[in-house]
PDB file of N, CA and C in Angstrom:
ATOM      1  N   UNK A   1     -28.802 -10.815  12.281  1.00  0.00           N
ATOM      2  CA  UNK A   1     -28.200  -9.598  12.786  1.00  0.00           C
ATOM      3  C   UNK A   1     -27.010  -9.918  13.702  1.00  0.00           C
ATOM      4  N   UNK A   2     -27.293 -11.335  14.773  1.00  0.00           N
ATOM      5  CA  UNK A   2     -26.075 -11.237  15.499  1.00  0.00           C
ATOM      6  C   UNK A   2     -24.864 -11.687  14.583  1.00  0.00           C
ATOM      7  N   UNK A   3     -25.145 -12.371  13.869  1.00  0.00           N
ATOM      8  CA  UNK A   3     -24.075 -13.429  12.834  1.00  0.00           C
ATOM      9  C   UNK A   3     -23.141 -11.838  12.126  1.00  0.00           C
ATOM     10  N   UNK A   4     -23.970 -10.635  11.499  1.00  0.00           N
ATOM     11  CA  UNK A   4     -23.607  -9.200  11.283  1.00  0.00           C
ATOM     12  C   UNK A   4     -22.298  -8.560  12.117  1.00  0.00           C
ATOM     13  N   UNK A   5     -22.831  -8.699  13.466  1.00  0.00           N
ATOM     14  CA  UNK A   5     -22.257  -7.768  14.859  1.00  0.00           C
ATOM     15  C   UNK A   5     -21.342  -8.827  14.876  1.00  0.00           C
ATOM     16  N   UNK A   6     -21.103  -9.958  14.641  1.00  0.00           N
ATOM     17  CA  UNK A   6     -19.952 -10.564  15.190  1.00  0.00           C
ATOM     18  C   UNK A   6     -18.614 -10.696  14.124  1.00  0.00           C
ATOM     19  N   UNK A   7     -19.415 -10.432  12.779  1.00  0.00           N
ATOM     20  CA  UNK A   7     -18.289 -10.030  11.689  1.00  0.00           C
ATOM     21  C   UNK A   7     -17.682  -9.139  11.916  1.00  0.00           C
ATOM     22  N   UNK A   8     -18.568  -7.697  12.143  1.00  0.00           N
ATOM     23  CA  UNK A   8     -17.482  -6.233  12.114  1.00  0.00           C
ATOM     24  C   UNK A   8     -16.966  -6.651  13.565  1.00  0.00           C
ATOM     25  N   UNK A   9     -17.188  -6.980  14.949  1.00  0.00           N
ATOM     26  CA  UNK A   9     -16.527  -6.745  15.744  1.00  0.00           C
ATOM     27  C   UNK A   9     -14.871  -7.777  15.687  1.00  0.00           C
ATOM     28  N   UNK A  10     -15.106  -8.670  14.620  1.00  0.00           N
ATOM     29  CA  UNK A  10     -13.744  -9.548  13.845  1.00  0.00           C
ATOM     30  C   UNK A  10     -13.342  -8.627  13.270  1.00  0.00           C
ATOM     31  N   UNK A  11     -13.756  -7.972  12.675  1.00  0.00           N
ATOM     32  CA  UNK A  11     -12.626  -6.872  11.286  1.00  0.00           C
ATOM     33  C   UNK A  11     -12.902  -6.039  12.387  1.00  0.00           C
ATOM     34  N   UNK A  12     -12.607  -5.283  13.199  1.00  0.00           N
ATOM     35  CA  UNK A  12     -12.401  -4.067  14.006  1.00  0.00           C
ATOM     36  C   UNK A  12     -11.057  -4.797  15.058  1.00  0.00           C
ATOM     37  N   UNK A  13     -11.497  -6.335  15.347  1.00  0.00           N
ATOM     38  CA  UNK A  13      -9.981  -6.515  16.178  1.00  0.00           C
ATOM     39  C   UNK A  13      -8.764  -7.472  15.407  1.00  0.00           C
ATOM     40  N   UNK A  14      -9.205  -7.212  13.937  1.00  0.00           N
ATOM     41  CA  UNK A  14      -8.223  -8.329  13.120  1.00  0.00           C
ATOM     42  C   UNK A  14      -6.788  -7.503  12.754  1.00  0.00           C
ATOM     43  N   UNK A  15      -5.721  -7.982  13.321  1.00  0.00           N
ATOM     44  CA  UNK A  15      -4.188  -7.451  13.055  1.00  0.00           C
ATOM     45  C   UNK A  15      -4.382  -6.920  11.357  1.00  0.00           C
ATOM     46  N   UNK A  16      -3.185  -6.188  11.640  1.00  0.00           N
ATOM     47  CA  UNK A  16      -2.955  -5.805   9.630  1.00  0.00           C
ATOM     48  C   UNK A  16      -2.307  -6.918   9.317  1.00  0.00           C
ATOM     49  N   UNK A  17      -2.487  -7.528   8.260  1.00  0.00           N
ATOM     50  CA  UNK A  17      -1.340  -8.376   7.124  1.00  0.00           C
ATOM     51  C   UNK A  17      -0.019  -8.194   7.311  1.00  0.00           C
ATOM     52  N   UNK A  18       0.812  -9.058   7.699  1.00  0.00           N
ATOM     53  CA  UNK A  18       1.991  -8.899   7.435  1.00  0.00           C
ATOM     54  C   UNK A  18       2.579  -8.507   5.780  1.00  0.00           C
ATOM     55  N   UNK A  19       3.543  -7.675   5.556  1.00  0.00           N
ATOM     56  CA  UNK A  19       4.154  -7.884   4.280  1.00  0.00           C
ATOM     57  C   UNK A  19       5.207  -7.177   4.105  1.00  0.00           C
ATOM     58  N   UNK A  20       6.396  -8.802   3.394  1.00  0.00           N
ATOM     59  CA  UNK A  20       7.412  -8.866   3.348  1.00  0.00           C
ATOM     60  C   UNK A  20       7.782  -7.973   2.113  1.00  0.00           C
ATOM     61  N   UNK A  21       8.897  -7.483   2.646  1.00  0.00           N
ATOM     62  CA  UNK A  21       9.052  -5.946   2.085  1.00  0.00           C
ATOM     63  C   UNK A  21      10.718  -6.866   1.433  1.00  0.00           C
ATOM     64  N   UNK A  22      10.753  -6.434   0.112  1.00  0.00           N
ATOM     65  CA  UNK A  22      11.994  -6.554  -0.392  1.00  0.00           C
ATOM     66  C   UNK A  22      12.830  -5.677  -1.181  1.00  0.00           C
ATOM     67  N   UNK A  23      12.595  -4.483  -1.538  1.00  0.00           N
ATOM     68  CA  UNK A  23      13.197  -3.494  -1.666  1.00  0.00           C
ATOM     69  C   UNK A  23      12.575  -1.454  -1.367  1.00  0.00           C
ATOM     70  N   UNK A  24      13.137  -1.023  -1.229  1.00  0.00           N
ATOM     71  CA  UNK A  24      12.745   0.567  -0.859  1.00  0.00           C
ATOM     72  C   UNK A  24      13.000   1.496  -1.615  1.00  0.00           C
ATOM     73  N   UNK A  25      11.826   2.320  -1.990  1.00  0.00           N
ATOM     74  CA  UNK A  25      12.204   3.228  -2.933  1.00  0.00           C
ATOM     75  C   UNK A  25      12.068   4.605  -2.461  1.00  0.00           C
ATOM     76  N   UNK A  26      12.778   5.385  -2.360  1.00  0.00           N
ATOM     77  CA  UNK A  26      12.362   6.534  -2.769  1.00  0.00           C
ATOM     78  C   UNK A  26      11.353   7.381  -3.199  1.00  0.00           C
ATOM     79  N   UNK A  27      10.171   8.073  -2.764  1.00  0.00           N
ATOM     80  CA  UNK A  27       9.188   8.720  -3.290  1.00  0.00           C
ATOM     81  C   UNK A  27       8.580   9.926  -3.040  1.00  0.00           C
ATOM     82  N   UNK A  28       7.834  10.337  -3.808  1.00  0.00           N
ATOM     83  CA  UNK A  28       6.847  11.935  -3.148  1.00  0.00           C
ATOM     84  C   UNK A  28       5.983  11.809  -2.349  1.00  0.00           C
ATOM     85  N   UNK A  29       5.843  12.703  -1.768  1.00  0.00           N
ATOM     86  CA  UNK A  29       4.625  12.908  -1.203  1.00  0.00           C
ATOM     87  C   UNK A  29       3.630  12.793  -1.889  1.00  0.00           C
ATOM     88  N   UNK A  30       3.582  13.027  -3.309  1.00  0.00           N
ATOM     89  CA  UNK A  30       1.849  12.768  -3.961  1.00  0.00           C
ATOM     90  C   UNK A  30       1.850  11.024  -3.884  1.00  0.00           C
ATOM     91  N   UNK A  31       3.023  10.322  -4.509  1.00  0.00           N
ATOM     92  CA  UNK A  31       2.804   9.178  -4.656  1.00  0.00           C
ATOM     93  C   UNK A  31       2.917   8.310  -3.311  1.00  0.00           C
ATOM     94  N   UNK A  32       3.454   8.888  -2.191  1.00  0.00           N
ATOM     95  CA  UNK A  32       3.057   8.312  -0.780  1.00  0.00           C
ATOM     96  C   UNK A  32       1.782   8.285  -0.669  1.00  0.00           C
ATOM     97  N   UNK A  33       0.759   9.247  -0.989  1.00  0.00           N
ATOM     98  CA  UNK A  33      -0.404   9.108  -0.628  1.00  0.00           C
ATOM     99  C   UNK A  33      -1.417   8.141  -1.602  1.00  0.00           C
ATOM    100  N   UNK A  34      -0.551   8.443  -2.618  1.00  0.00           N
ATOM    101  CA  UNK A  34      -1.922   7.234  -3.605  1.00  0.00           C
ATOM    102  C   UNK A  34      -0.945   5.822  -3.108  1.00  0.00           C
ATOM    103  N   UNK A  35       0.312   5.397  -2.742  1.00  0.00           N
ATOM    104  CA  UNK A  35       0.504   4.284  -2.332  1.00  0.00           C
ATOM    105  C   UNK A  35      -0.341   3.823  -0.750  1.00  0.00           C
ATOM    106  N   UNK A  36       0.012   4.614   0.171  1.00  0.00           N
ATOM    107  CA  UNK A  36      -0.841   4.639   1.442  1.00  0.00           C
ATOM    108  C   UNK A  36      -2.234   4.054   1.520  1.00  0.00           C
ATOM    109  N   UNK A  37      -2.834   4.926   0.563  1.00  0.00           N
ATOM    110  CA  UNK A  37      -4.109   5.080   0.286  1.00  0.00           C
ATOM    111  C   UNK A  37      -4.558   3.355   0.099  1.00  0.00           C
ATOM    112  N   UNK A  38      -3.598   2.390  -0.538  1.00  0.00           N
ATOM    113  CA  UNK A  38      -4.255   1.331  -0.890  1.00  0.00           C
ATOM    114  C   UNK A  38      -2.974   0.184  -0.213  1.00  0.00           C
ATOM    115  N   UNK A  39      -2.819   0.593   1.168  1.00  0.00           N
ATOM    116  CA  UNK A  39      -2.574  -0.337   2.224  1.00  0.00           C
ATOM    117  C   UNK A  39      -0.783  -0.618   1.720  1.00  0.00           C
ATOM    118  N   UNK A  40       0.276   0.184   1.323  1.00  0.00           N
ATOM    119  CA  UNK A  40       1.210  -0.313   0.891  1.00  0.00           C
ATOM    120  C   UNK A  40       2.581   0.330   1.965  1.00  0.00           C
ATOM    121  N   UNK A  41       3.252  -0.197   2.482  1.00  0.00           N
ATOM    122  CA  UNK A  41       4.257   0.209   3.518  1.00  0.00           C
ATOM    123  C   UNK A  41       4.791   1.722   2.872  1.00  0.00           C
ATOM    124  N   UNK A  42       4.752   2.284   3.789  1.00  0.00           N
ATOM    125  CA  UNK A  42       5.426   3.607   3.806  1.00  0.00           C
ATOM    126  C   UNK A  42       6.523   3.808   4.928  1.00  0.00           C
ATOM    127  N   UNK A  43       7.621   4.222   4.536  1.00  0.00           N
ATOM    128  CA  UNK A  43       8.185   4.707   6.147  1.00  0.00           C
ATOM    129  C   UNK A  43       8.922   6.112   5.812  1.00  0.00           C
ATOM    130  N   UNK A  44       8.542   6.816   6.683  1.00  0.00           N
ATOM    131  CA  UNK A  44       8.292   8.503   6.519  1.00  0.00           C
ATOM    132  C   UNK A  44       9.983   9.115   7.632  1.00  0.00           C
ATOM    133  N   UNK A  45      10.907   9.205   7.672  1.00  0.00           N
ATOM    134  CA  UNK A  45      12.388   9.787   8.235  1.00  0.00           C
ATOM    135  C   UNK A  45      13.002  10.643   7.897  1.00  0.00           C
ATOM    136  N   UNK A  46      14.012  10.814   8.910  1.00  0.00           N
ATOM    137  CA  UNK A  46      14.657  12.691   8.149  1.00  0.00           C
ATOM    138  C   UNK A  46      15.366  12.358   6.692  1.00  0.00           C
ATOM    139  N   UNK A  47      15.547  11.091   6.246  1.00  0.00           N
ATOM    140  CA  UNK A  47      16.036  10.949   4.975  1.00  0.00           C
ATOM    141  C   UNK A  47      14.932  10.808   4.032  1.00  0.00           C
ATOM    142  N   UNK A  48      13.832  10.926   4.141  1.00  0.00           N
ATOM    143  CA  UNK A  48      12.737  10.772   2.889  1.00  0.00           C
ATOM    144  C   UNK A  48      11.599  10.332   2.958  1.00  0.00           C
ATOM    145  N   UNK A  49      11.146   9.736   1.810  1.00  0.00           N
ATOM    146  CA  UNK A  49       9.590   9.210   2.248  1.00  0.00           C
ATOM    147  C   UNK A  49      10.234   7.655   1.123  1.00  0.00           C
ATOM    148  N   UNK A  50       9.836   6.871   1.792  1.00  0.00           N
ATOM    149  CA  UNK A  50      10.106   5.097   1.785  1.00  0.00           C
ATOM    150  C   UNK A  50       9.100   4.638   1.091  1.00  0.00           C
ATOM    151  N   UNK A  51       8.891   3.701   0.110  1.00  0.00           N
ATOM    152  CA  UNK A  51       8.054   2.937  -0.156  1.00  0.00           C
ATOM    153  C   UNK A  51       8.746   1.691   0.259  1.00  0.00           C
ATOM    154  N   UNK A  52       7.943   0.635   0.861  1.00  0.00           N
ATOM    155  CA  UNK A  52       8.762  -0.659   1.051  1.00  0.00           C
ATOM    156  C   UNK A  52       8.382  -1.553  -0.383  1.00  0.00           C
ATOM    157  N   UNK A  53       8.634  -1.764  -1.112  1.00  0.00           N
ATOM    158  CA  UNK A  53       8.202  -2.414  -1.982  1.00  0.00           C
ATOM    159  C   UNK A  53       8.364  -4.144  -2.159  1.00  0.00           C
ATOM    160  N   UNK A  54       7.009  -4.921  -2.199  1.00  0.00           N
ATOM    161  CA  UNK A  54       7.068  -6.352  -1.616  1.00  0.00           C
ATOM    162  C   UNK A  54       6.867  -6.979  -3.133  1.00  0.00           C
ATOM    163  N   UNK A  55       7.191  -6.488  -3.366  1.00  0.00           N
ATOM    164  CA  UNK A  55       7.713  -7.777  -4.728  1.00  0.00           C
ATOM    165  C   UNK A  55       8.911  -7.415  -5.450  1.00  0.00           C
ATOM    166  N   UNK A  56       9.539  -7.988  -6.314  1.00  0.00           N
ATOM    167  CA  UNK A  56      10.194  -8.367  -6.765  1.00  0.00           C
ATOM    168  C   UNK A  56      10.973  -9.186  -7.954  1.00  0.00           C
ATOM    169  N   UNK A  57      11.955  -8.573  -8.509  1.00  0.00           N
ATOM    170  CA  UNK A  57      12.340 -10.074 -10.012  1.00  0.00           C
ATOM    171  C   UNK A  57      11.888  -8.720 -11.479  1.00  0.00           C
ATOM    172  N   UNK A  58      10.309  -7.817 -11.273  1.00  0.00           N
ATOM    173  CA  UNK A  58      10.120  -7.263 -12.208  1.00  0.00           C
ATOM    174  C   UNK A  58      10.188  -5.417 -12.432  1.00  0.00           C
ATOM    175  N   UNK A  59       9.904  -5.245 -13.714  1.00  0.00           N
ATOM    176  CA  UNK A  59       9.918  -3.487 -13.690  1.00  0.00           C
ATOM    177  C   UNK A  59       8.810  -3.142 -12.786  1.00  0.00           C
ATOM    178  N   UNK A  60       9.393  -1.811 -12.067  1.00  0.00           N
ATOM    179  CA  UNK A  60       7.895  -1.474 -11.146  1.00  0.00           C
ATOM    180  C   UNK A  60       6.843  -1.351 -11.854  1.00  0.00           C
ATOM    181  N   UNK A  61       6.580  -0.925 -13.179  1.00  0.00           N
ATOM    182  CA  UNK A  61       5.488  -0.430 -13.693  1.00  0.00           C
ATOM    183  C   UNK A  61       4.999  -1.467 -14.056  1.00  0.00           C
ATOM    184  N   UNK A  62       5.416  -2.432 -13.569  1.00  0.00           N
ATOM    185  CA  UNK A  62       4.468  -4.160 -13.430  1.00  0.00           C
ATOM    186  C   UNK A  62       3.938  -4.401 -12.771  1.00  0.00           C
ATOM    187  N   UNK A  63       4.228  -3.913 -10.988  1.00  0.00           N
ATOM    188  CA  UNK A  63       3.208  -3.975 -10.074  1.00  0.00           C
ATOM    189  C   UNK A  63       1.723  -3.230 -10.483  1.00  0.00           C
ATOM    190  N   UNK A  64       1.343  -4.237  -9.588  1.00  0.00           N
ATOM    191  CA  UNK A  64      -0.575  -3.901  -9.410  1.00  0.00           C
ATOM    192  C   UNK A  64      -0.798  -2.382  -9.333  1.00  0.00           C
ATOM    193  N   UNK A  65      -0.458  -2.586  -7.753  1.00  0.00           N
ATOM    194  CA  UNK A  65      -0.391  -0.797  -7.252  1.00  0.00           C
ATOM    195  C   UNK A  65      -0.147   0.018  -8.067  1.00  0.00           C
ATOM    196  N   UNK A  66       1.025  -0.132  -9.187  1.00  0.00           N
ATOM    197  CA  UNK A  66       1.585   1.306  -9.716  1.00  0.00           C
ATOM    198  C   UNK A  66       0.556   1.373 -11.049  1.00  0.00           C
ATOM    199  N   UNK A  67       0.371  -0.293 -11.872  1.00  0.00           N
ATOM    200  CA  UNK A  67      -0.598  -0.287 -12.719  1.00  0.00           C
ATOM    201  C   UNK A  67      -1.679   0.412 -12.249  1.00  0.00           C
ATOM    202  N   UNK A  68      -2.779   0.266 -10.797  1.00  0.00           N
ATOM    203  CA  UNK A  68      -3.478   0.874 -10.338  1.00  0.00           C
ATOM    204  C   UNK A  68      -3.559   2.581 -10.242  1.00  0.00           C
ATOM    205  N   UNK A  69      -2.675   2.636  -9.846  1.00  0.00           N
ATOM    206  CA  UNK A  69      -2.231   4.291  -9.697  1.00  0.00           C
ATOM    207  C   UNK A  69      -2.092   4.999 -10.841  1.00  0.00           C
ATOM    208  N   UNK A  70      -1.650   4.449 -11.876  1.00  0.00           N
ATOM    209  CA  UNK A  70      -1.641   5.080 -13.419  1.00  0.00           C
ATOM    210  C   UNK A  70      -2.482   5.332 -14.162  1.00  0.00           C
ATOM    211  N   UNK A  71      -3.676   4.255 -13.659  1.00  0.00           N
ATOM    212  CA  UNK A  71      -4.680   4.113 -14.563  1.00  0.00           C
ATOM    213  C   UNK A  71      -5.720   5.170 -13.716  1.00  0.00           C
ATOM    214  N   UNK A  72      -5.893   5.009 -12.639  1.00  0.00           N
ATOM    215  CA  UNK A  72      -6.433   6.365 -11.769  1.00  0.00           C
ATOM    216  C   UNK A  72      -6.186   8.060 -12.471  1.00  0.00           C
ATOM    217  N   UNK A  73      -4.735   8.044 -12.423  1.00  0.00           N
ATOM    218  CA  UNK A  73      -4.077   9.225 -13.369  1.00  0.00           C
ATOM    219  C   UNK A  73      -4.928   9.734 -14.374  1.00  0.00           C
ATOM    220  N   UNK A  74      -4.794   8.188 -15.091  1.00  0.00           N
ATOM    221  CA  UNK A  74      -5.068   8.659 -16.606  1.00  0.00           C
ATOM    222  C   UNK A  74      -6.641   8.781 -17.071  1.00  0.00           C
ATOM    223  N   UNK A  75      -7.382   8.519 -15.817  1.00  0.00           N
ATOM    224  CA  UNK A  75      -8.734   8.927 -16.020  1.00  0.00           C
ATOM    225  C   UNK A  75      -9.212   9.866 -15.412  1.00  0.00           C
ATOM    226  N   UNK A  76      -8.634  10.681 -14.549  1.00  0.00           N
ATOM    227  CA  UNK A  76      -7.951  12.342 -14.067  1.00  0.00           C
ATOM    228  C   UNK A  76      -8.102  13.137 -15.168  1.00  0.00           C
TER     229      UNK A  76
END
Protein backbone atom coordinates (compact mmCIF):
# COMPACT_ATOMS: atom_id res chain seq x y z
CA UNK A 1 0.00 0.00 0.00
CA UNK A 2 2.78 2.47 0.87
CA UNK A 3 4.85 1.54 -2.40
CA UNK A 4 0.76 2.61 -4.01
CA UNK A 5 0.64 6.19 -2.05
CA UNK A 6 4.02 6.98 -3.14
CA UNK A 7 3.29 6.37 -6.94
CA UNK A 8 0.13 8.66 -7.19
CA UNK A 9 1.70 11.24 -4.90
CA UNK A 10 4.75 11.08 -8.04
CA UNK A 11 2.08 11.45 -10.81
CA UNK A 12 0.15 14.25 -8.87
CA UNK A 13 3.65 16.31 -8.58
CA UNK A 14 5.21 15.13 -12.03
CA UNK A 15 5.67 18.35 -14.58
CA UNK A 16 3.79 17.90 -18.08
CA UNK A 17 6.12 16.65 -20.99
CA UNK A 18 7.73 19.03 -22.77
CA UNK A 19 6.78 19.18 -26.61
CA UNK A 20 8.52 20.62 -29.33
CA UNK A 21 6.06 22.20 -31.40
CA UNK A 22 7.01 22.67 -35.14
CA UNK A 23 4.29 23.99 -36.96
CA UNK A 24 0.57 25.68 -36.14
CA UNK A 25 -2.51 25.12 -37.51
CA UNK A 26 -5.47 26.60 -37.55
CA UNK A 27 -8.61 24.84 -36.06
CA UNK A 28 -12.29 24.46 -34.59
CA UNK A 29 -13.46 24.34 -31.71
CA UNK A 30 -14.81 20.70 -32.18
CA UNK A 31 -11.35 19.61 -33.23
CA UNK A 32 -9.62 21.69 -30.31
CA UNK A 33 -11.42 19.58 -28.08
CA UNK A 34 -10.82 16.05 -29.46
CA UNK A 35 -7.05 17.41 -29.87
CA UNK A 36 -6.98 18.74 -26.08
CA UNK A 37 -8.67 15.88 -24.99
CA UNK A 38 -5.51 13.66 -25.74
CA UNK A 39 -2.76 16.02 -24.28
CA UNK A 40 -1.88 18.00 -27.66
CA UNK A 41 -0.82 21.92 -27.47
CA UNK A 42 -3.53 24.23 -28.04
CA UNK A 43 -3.16 27.99 -27.91
CA UNK A 44 -6.55 29.74 -27.77
CA UNK A 45 -6.06 34.18 -28.96
CA UNK A 46 -8.05 36.89 -30.49
CA UNK A 47 -6.70 35.39 -33.80
CA UNK A 48 -8.03 31.74 -33.42
CA UNK A 49 -7.72 28.50 -31.95
CA UNK A 50 -3.87 27.03 -32.54
CA UNK A 51 -2.94 23.60 -32.76
CA UNK A 52 0.86 23.43 -32.16
CA UNK A 53 1.64 20.61 -34.17
CA UNK A 54 5.00 18.49 -33.09
CA UNK A 55 5.84 16.62 -35.91
CA UNK A 56 6.72 17.02 -39.03
CA UNK A 57 8.27 16.05 -42.87
CA UNK A 58 4.49 14.26 -43.30
CA UNK A 59 0.62 14.71 -44.43
CA UNK A 60 -1.32 15.48 -41.23
CA UNK A 61 -3.61 12.68 -41.79
CA UNK A 62 -0.43 10.66 -40.87
CA UNK A 63 -0.26 11.75 -37.45
CA UNK A 64 -1.38 9.42 -34.60
CA UNK A 65 -3.72 11.99 -33.09
CA UNK A 66 -5.57 12.81 -36.29
CA UNK A 67 -5.45 8.89 -37.29
CA UNK A 68 -6.91 8.62 -33.67
CA UNK A 69 -9.53 11.20 -34.01
CA UNK A 70 -10.89 9.80 -37.32
CA UNK A 71 -11.20 6.57 -36.34
CA UNK A 72 -13.23 7.77 -33.11
CA UNK A 73 -15.47 9.65 -35.88
CA UNK A 74 -15.97 6.86 -37.82
CA UNK A 75 -17.25 4.65 -35.11
CA UNK A 76 -19.73 7.64 -34.13
Amino acid sequence: MEHLEHDIEALENAEPEMQEIFEWWLVSSWLREKLESRGEPILDNDHGIWWGRCTTGQMICMDEVIRDIAKEVMRS
